[in-house]
Protein backbone atom coordinates (compact mmCIF):
# COMPACT_ATOMS: atom_id res chain seq x y z
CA UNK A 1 -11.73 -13.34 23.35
CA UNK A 2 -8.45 -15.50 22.83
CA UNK A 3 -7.54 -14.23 19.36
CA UNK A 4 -7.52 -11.15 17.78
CA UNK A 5 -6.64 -9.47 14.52
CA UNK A 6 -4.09 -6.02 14.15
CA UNK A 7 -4.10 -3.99 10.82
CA UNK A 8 -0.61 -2.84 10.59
CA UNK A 9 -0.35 -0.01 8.55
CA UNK A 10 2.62 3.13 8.00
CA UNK A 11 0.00 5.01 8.33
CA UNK A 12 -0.15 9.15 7.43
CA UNK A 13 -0.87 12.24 8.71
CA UNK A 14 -2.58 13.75 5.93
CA UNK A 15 -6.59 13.35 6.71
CA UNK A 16 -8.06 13.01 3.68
CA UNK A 17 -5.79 10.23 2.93
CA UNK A 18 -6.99 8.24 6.12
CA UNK A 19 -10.07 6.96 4.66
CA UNK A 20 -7.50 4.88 2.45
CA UNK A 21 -6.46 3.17 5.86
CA UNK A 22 -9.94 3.12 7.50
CA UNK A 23 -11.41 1.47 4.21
CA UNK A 24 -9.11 -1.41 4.22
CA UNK A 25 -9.39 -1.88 8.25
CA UNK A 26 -13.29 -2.08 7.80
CA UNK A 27 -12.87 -4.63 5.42
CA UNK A 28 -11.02 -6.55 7.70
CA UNK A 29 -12.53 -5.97 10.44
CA UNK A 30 -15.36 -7.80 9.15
CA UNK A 31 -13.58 -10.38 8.00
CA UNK A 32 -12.01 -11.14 11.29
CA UNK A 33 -15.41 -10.21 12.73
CA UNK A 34 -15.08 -13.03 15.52
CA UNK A 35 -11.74 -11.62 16.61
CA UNK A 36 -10.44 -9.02 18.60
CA UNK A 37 -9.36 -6.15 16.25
CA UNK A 38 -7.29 -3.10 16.96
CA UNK A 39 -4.82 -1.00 14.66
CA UNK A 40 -1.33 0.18 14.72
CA UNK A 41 1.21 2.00 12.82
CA UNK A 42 4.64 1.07 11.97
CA UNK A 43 5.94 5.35 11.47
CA UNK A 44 6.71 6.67 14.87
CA UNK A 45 6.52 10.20 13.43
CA UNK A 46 3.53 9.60 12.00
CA UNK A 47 2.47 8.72 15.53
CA UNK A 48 4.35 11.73 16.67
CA UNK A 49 2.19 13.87 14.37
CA UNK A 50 -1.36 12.12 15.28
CA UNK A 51 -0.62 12.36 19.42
CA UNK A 52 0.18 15.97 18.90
CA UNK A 53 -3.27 16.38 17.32
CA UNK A 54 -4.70 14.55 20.35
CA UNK A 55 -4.92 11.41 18.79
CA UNK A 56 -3.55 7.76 19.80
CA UNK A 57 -2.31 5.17 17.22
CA UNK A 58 -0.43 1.98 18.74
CA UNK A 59 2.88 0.58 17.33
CA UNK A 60 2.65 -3.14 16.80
CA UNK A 61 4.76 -3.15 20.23
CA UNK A 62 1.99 -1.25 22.00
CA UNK A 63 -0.73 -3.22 20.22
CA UNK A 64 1.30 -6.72 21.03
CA UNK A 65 1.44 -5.78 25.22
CA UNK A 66 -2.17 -4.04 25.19
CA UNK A 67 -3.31 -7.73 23.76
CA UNK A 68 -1.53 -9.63 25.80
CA UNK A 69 -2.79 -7.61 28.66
CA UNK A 70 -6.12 -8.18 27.82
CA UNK A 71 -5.01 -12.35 28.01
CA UNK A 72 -4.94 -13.03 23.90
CA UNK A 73 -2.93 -15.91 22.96
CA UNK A 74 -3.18 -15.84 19.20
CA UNK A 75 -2.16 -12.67 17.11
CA UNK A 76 -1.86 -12.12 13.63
CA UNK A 77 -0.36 -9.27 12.38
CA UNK A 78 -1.65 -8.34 8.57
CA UNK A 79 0.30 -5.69 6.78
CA UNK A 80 -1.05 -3.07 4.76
CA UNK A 81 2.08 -2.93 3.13
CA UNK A 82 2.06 -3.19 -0.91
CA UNK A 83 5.37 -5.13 -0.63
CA UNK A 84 7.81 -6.90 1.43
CA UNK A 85 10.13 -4.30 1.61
CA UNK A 86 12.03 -2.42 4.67
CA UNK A 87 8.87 -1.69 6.94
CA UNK A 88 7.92 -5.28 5.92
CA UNK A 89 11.19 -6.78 7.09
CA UNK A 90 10.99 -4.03 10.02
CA UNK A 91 7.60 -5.31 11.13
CA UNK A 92 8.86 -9.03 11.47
CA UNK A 93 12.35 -8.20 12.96
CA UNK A 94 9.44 -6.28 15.65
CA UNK A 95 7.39 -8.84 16.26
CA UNK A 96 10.00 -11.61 16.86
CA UNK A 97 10.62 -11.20 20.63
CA UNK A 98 6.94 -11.18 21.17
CA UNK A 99 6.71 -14.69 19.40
CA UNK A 100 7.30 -16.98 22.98
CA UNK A 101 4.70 -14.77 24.64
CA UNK A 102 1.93 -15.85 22.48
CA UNK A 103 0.59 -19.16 21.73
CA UNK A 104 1.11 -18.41 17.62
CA UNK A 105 2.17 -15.15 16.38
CA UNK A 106 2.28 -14.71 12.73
CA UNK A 107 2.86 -12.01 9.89
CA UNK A 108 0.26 -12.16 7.10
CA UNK A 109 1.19 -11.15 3.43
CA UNK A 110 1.34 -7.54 2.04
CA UNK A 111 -0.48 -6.53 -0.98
CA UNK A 112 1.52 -8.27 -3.39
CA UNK A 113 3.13 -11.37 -2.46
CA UNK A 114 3.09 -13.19 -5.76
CA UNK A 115 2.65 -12.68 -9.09
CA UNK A 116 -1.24 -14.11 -8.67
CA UNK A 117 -1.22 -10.97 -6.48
CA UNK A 118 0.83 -8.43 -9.51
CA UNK A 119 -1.91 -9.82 -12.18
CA UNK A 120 -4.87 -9.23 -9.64
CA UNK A 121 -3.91 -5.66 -9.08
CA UNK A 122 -3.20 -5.01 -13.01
CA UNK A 123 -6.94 -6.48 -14.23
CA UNK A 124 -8.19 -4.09 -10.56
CA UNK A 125 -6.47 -1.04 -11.82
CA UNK A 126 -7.07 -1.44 -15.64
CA UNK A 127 -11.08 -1.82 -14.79
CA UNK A 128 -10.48 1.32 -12.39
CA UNK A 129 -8.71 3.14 -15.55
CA UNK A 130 -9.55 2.02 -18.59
CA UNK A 131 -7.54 2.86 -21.94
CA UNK A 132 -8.01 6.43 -23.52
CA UNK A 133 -7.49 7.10 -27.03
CA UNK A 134 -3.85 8.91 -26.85
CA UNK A 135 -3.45 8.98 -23.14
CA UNK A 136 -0.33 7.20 -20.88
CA UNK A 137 -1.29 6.21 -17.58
CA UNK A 138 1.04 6.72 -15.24
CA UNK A 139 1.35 4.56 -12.42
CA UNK A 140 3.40 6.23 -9.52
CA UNK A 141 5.10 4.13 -6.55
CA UNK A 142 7.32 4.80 -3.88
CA UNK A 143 10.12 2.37 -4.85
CA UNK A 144 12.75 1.16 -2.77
CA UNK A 145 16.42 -0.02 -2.97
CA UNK A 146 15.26 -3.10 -0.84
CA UNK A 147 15.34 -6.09 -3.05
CA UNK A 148 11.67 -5.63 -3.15
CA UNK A 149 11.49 -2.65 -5.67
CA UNK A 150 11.48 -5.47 -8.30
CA UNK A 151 7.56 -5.49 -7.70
CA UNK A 152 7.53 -2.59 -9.91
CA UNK A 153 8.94 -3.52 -13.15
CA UNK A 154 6.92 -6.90 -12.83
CA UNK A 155 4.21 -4.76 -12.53
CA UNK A 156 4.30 -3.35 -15.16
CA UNK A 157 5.13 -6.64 -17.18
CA UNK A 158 1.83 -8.16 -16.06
CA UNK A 159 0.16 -5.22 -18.21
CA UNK A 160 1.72 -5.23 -20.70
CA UNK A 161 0.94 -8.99 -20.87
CA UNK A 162 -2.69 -8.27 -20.40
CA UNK A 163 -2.81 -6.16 -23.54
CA UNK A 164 -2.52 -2.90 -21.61
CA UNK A 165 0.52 -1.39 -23.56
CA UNK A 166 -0.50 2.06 -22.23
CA UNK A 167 0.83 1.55 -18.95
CA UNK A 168 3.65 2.52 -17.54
CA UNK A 169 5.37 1.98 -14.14
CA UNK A 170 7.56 4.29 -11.93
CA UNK A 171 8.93 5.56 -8.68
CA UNK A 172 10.00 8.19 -6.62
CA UNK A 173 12.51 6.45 -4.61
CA UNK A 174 13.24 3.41 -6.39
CA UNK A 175 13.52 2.26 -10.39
CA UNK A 176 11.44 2.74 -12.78
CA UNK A 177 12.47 6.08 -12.16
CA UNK A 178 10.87 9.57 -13.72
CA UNK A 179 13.86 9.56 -16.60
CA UNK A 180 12.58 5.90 -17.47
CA UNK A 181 9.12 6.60 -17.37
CA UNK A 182 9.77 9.75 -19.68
CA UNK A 183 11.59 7.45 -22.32
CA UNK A 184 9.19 4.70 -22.68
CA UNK A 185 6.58 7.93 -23.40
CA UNK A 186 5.62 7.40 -26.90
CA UNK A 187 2.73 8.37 -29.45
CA UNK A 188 -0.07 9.91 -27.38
CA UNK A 189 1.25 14.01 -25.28
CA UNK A 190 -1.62 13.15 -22.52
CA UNK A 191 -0.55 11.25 -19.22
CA UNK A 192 -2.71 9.99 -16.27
CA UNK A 193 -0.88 10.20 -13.24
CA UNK A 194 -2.45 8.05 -10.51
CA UNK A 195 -1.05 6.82 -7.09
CA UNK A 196 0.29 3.16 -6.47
CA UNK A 197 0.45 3.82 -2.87
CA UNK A 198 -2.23 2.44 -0.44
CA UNK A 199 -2.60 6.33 0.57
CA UNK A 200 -2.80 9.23 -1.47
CA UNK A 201 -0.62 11.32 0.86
CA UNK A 202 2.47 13.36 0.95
CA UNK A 203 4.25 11.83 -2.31
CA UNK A 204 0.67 11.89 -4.43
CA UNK A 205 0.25 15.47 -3.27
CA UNK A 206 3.58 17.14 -4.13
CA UNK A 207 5.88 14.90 -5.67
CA UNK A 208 3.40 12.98 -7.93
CA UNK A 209 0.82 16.04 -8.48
CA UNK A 210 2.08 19.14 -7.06
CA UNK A 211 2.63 22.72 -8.47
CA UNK A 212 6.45 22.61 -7.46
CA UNK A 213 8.96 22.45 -10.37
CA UNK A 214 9.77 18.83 -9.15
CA UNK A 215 6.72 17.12 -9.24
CA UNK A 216 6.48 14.74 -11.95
CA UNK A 217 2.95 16.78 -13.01
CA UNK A 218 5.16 19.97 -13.05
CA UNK A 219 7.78 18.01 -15.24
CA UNK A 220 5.91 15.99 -17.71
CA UNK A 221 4.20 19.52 -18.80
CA UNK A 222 7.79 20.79 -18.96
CA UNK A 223 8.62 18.26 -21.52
CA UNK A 224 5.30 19.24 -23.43
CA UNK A 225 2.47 16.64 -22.36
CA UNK A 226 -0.33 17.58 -20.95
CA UNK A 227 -0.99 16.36 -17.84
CA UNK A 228 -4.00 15.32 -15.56
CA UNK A 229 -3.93 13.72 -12.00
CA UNK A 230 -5.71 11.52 -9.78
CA UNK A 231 -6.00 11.48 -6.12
CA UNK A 232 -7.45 8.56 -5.05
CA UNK A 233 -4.90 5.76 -3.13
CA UNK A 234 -5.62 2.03 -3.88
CA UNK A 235 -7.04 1.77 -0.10
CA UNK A 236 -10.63 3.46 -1.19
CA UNK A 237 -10.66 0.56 -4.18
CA UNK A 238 -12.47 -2.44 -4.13
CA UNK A 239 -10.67 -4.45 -5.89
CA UNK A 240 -7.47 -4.08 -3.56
CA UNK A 241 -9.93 -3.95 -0.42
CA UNK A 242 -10.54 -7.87 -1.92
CA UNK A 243 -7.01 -8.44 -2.25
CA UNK A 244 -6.49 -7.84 1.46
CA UNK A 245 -9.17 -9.69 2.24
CA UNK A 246 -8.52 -12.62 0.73
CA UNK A 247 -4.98 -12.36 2.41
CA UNK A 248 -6.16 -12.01 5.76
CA UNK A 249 -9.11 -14.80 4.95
CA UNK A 250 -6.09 -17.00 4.15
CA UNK A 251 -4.00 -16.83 7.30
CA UNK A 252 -7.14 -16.83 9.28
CA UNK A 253 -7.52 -20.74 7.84
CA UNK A 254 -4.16 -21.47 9.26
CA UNK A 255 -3.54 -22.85 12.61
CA UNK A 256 -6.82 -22.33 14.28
CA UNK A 257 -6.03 -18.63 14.47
């Protein structure tokens, strides 16, 4: 087989977040089903963490010289990523040198690419979460202060222009940040908090939900609302399963790959 398929992902070390991960890869995995397919992660502690469990996850590197070992001669690399931030940027800037070793080399789209992509995920989400009588939902992201992090206030513009005024938009590393999420909370003292992150790992657990003081959970009830939580990253949702899809289904019509 002459062309093959690698899932890029961060990836995590928290298990019951990898069926966020292994979700999307079956997806496309069947999508690419005539096509060599193998995974890697971009985090080398995440790595780090896995191999000292006894496990083996490639970095696009190691998945790029296993593949060409193995005589490939068209790659393309599709992200996992929910933007083009820093490990988006990272994951070109890696596979560059590879480029002359391959006939084509090419790096799909992350989750949202446009703002088709922003209105997709808003009608996904809001049939995933409907509106509740005197309830916020609370949409938590990482953020960034890559260019990128503008993703999340557009967002949450493409609910609000879908009717869904109940939404709001924030991040733990980036803006929206908590104190601008806790001034657009009006009217209703309930909030959903639910993960915009492909994995419901580390940040979901303890800085989204957690029992620490600084957990958004632990300071939303401090300011009086009362607060529930979901677990669930978007990788376990159909909807952005089909987003994926669809961007690996369109690079796959490019270039013979």
């Amino acid at each position: 087989m002459k062309k093959a398929v690698v899932c890029v992902s961060f990836g995590t070390s928290v298990p019951a977040g990898r069926e966020n991960i292994t979700a999307v890869e079956n997806v496309l995995r069947q999508a690419a089903q005539d096509r060599m397919f193998i995974s890697a992660f971009t985090s080398p502690t995440i790595r780090r963490i896995l191999r000292e469990r006894g496990e083996t996850v490639y970095s696009p590197a190691e998945a790029l010289e296993a593949l060409r070992s193995r005589g490939v001669t068209e790659v393309l690399l599709q992200p996992t990523h929910i933007l083009r931030g820093h490990e988006y940027d990272k994951l070109k800037r890696e596979a560059a040198p590879w480029r002359d070793r391959f006939d084509s080399l090419r790096v799909g789209n992350p989750l949202l690419s446009d703002t088709e992509d922003l209105r997709t995920l808003a009608a996904g989400l809001s049939a995933a979460y409907p509106q509740q009588n005197g309830e916020t939902l609370v949409l938590f992201g990482h953020g960034t202060d890559h260019a990128a992090d503008l993703v999340y206030p557009a967002l949450q513009t493409a609910f609000r222009l879908a009717g869904r005024t109940d939404v709001l938009v924030g991040t733990v590393e980036g803006w929206p940040a908590f104190g601008d999420v806790l001034a657009q909370l009006k009217g209703g003292k309930t909030v959903h908090l639910v993960p915009l992150m492909l994995v419901a790992g580390d940040h979901a657990l303890n800085d989204m939900a957690g029992d620490g003081p600084d957990s958004w959970k632990s300071r939303l009830e401090a300011e009086g609302f009362a607060v529930r939580a979901s677990l669930r990253g978007l990788g376990v949702m159909p909807a952005v399963q089909a987003m994926y899809r669809a961007h690996l289904e369109e690079e796959l019509r490019k270039d013979g790959i």
